[in-house]
Protein backbone atom coordinates (compact mmCIF):
# COMPACT_ATOMS: atom_id res chain seq x y z
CA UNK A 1 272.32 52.22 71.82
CA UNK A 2 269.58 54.77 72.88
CA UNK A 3 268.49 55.43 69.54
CA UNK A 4 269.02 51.51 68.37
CA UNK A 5 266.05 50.58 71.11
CA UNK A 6 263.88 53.73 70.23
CA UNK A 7 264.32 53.31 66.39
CA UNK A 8 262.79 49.42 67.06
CA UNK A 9 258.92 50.73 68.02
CA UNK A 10 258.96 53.80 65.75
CA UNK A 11 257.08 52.18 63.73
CA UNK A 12 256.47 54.76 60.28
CA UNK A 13 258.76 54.94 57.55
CA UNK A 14 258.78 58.87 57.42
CA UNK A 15 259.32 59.52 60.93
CA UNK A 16 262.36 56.45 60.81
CA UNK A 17 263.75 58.61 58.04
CA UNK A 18 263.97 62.03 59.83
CA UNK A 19 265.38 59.90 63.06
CA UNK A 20 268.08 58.48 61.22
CA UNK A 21 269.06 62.26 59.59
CA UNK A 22 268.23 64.13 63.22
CA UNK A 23 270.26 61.70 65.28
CA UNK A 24 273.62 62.40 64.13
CA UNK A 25 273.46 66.05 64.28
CA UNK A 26 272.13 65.48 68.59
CA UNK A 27 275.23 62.95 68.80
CA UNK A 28 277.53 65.96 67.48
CA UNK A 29 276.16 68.40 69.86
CA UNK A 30 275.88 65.93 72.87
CA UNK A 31 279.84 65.20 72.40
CA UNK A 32 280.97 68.63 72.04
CA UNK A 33 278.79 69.72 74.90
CA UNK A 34 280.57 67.11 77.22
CA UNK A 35 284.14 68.51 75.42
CA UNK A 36 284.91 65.12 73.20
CA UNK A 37 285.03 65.16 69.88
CA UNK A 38 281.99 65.39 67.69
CA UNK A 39 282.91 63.87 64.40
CA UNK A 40 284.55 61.01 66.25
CA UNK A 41 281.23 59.94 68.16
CA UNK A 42 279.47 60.57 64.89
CA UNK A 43 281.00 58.31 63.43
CA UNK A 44 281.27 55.51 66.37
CA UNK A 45 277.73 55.73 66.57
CA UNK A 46 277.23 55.10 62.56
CA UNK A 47 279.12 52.05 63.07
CA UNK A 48 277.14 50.84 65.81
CA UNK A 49 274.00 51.89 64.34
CA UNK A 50 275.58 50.00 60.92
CA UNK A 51 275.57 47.06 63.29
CA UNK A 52 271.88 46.68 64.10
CA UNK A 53 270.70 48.26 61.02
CA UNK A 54 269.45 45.05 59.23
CA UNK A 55 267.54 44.33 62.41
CA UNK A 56 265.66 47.65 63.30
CA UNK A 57 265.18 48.60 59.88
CA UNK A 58 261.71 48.00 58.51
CA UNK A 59 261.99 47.30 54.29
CA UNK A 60 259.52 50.48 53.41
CA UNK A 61 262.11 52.61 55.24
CA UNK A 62 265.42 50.93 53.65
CA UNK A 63 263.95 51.52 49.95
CA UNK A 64 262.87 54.69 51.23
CA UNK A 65 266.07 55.90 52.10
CA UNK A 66 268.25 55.03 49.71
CA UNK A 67 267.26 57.92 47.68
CA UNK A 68 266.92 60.27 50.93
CA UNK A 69 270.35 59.14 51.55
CA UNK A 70 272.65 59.07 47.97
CA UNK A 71 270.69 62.60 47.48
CA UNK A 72 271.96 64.37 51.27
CA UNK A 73 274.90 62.55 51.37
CA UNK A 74 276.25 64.04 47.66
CA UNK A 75 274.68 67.38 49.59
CA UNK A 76 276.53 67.40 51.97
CA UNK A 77 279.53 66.49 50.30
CA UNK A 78 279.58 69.79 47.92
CA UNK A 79 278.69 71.55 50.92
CA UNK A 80 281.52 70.95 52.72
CA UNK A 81 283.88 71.42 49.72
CA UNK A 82 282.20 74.79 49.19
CA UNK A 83 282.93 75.79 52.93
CA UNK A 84 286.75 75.04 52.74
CA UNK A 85 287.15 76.69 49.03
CA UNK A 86 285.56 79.50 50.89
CA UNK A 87 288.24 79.41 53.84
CA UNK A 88 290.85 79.27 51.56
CA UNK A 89 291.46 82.59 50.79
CA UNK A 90 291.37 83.92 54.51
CA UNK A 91 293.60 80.94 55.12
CA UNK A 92 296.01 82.18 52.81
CA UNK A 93 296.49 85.58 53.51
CA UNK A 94 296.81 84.72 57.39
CA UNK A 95 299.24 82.08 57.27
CA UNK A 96 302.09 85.03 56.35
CA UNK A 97 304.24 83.18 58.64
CA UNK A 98 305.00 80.32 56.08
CA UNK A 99 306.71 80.41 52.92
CA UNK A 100 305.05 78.56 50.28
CA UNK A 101 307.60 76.21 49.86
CA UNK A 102 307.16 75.83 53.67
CA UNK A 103 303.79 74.50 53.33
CA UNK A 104 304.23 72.56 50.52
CA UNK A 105 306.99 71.02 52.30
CA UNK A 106 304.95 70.46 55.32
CA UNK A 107 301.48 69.13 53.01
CA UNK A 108 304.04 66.26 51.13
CA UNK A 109 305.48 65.45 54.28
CA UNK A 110 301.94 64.98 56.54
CA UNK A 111 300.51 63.50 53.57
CA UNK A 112 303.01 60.63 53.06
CA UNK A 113 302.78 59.79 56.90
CA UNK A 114 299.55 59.37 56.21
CA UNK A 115 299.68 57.02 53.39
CA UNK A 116 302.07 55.08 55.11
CA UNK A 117 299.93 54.91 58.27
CA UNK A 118 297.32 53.22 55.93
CA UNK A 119 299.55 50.20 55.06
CA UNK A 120 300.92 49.80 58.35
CA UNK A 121 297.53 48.85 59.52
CA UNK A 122 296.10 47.18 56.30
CA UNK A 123 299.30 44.69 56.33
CA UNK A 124 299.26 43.68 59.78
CA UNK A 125 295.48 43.51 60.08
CA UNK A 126 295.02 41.27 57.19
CA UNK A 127 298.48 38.98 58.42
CA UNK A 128 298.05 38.54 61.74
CA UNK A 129 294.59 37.36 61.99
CA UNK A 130 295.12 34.55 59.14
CA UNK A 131 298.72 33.89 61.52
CA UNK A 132 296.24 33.48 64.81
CA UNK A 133 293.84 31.56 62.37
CA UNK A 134 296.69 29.11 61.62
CA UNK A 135 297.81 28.49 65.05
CA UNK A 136 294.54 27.25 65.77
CA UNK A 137 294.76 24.45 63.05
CA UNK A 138 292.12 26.69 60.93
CA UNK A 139 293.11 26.95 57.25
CA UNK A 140 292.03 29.77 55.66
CA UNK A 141 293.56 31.07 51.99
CA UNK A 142 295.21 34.30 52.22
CA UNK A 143 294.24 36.93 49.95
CA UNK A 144 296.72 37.54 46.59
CA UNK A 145 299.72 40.19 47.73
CA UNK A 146 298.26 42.88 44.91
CA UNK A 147 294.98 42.42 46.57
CA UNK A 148 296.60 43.52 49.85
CA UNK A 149 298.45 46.52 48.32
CA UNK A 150 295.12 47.90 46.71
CA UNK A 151 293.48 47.95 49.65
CA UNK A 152 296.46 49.85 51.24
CA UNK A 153 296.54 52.28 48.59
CA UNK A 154 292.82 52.74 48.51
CA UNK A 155 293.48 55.05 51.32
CA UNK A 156 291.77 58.26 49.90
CA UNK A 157 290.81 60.88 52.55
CA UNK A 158 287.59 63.16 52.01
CA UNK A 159 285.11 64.26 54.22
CA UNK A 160 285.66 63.24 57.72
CA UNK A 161 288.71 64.87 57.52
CA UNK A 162 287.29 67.58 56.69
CA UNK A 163 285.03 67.84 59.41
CA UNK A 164 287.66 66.67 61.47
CA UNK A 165 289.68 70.15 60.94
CA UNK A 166 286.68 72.40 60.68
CA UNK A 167 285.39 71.27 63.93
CA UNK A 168 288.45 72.85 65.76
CA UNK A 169 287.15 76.30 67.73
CA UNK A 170 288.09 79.15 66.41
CA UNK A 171 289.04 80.14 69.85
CA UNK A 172 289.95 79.08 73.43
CA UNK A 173 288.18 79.18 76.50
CA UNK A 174 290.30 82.49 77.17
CA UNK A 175 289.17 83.91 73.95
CA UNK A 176 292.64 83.68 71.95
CA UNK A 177 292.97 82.31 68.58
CA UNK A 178 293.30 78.72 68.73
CA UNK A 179 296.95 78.19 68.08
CA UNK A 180 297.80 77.12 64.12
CA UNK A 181 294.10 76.31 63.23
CA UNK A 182 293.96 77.98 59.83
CA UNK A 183 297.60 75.56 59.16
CA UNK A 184 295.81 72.66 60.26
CA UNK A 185 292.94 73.34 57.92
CA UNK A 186 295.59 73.63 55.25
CA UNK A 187 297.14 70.95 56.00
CA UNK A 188 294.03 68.64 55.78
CA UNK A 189 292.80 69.75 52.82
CA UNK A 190 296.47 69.17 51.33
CA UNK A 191 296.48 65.68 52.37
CA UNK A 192 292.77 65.17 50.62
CA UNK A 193 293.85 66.71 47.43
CA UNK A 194 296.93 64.77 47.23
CA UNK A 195 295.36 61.40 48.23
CA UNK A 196 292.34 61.77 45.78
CA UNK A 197 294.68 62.81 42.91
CA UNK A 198 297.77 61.17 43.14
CA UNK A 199 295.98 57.40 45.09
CA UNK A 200 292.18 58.04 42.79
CA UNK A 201 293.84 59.00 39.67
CA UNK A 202 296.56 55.91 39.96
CA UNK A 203 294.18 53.18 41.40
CA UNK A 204 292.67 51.74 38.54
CA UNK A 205 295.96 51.39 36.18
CA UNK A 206 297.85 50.24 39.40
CA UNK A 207 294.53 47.44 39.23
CA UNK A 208 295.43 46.59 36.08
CA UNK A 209 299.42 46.63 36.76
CA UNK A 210 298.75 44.46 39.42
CA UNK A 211 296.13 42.28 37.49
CA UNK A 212 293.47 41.95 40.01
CA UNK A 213 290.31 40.76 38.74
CA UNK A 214 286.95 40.55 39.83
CA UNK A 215 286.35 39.51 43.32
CA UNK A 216 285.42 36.11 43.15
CA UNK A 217 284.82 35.22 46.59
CA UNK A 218 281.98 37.75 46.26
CA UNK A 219 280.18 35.42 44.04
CA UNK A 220 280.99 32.77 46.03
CA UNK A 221 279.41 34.37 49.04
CA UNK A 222 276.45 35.44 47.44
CA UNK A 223 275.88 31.98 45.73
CA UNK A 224 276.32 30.40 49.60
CA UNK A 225 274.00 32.97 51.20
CA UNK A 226 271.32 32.44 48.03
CA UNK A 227 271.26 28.85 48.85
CA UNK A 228 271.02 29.33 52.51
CA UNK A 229 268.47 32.10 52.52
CA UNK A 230 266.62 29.72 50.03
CA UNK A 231 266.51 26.72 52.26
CA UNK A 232 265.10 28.67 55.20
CA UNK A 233 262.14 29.85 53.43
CA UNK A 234 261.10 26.93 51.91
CA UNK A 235 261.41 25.60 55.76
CA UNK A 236 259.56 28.87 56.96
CA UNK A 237 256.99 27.65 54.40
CA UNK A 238 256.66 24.33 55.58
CA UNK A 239 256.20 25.32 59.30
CA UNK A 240 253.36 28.01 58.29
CA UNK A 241 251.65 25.56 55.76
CA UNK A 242 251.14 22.76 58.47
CA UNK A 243 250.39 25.42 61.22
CA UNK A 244 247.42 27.04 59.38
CA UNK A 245 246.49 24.10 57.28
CA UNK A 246 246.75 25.72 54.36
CA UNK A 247 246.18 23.68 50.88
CA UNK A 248 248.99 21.32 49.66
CA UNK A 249 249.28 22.60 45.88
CA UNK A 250 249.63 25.82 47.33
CA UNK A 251 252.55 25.19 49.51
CA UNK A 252 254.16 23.26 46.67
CA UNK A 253 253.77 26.42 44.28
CA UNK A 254 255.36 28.40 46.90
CA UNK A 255 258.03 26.16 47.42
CA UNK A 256 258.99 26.03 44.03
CA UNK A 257 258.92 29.77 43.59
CA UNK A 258 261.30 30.32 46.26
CA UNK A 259 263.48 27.57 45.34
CA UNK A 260 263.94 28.71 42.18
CA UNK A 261 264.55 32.49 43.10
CA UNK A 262 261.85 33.67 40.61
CA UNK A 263 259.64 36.82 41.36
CA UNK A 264 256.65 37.08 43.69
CA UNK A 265 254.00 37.31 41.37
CA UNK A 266 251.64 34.27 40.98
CA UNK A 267 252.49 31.70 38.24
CA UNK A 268 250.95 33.04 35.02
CA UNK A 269 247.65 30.95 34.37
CA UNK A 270 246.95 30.58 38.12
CA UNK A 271 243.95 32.42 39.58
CA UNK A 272 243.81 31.88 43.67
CA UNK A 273 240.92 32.91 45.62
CA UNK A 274 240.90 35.92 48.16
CA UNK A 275 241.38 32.82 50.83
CA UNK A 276 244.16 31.32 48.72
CA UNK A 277 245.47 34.64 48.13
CA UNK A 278 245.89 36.07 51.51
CA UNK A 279 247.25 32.27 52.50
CA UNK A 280 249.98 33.10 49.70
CA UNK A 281 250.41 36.45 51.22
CA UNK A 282 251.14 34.90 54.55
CA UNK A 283 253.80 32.00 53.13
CA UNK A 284 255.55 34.73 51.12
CA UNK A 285 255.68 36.76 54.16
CA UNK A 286 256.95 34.13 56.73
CA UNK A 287 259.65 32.75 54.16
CA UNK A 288 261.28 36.38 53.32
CA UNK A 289 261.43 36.75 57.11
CA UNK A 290 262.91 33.78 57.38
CA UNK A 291 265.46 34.59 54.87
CA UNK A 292 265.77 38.05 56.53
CA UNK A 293 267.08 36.52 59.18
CA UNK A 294 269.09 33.69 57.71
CA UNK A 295 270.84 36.56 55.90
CA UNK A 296 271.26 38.42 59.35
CA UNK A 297 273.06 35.36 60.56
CA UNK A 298 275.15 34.61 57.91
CA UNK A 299 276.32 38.42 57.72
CA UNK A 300 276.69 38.35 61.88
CA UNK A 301 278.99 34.84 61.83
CA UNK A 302 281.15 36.82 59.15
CA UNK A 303 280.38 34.42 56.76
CA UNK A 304 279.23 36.94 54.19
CA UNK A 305 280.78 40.59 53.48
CA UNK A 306 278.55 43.86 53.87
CA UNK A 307 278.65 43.99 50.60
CA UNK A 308 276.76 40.69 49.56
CA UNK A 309 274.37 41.43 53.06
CA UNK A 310 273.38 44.59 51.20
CA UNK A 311 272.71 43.72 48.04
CA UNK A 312 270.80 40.63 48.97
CA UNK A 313 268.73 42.82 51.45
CA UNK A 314 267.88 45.18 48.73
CA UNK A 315 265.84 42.18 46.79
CA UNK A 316 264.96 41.36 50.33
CA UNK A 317 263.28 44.91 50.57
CA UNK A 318 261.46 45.21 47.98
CA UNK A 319 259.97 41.02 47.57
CA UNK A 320 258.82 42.05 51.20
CA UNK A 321 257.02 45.41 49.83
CA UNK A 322 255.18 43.42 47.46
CA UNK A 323 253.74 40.89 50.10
């Protein structure tokens, strides 16, 4: 929450950048200097972050950092692979006190427990709420049973995991070995290999077994929060015309442009005056705040899914970079 009300009056697209890649790493060390666990708050505080992201973010910064981010991310990734390849070998020659049918034994057995965990959860968190829903005279469609399984089985594990079991001390406060580390390690990256091959290699003919199309309601979402986000800048337009007086035809042009979702260029054919320009400038502005926020709503009453809040704040981004 610290770093959601200090990343509000940074104020420069660089320095928001290196904020958002220093702040995890100071979360990490914070937690394990107060003895919690590191990955754990690192990834809380992503969520929350997640939260208030479409808020704090400026547009320059967003656009920015989708490249700083696929690029470190993908980094980080191989790193981490790298590091347990590398542990691997030591692994193996210290855990002498297994067989190898031992392990493999132990690797099927902690992986399916953790397969099953996933639908467990998926089932009952997708049921109950629609049940509660229900009760309170509120009818809502539920989604198609092979919808349901894919998301259970779209459990995969990769590199929180990861971290997870590499964050363990290599020792206690008493300076022994910390007891069955190098089997927990093992067992972890068991459980990742066997979920990525056996649940990624399977998913997309099980998505064709169970004949589940293209997500619909996606459309539907995006079509609702179009019109919506629409509406409010051709209303953020009105308020700004009549406020600074600024010419009728001009407004109407706007209007128009934003009603029918078209770029942000002026009309072909139309030359505007430095006045009528920067009055443009200022309409264009006030209506993608408007739908900025709109969208913000919509995404915060859980009317739309992350998914269509993203990709509508990407055009967002980048119509408000050209104002």
């Amino acid at each position: 929450m610290l770093f959601v009300v200090i990343h509000r009056h940074l104020g420069d697209a660089f320095i928001e950048v290196l904020t958002t890649l220093a702040v995890p790493y100071v979360i990490y060390i914070l937690a394990e200097s107060l003895h919690v666990s590191g990955v754990l708050a690192v990834v809380a505080s992503g969520i929350v972050r997640g939260r208030y992201s479409p808020e704090i973010v400026s547009a320059e910064m967003r656009i920015m950092a989708r490249s700083v981010w696929n690029l470190f991310v993908f980094l980080i990734n191989s790193l981490v692979f790298i590091l347990i390849g590398l542990q691997l070998s030591g692994m193996a020659a210290r855990l002498t006190d297994y067989s190898m049918a031992q392990l493999i034994f132990y690797g099927t057995f902690v992986s399916a427990v953790a397969i099953f965990v996933r639908f467990a959860w998926v089932y009952p968190a997708i049921y109950l709420p629609l049940v509660v829903r229900a009760s309170l005279g509120q009818r809502v469609a539920p989604p198609r049973e092979g919808e349901v399984f894919i998301m259970g089985w779209c459990g995969m594990r990769g590199i929180v995991s990861l971290a997870a079991a590499l964050a363990l001390p290599l020792t206690l406060d008493d300076g022994s070995a910390f007891p069955e580390r190098d089997l927990i390690v093992f067992l972890a990256f068991f459980v990742i290999a066997v979920t990525l091959v056996l649940q990624g290699l399977t998913l997309k003919p099980l998505i064709r077994t169970l004949k589940v199309g293209r997500d619909w309601s996606l459309q539907e979402e995006q079509q609702r929060a179009t019109l919506a986000l629409g509406k409010a800048a051709i209303a953020a337009i009105d308020i700004v015309a009549e406020k600074e007086a600024i010419p009728h035809e001009l407004a109407e042009r706007l209007r128009a442009e934003f009603a029918e979702k078209i770029t942000l260029s002026v009309p072909d054919g139309v030359v505007l005056s430095h006045s009528s320009a920067d009055s443009a400038r200022r309409l264009r502005a006030a209506a993608v705040k408007a739908e900025r926020q709109e969208l913000i709503r919509l995404w915060r009453e859980n009317l739309i899914s992350d998914e269509v809040l993203h990709k509508i704040e990407e055009d967002l981004d980048y119509q408000e970079s050209r104002t």
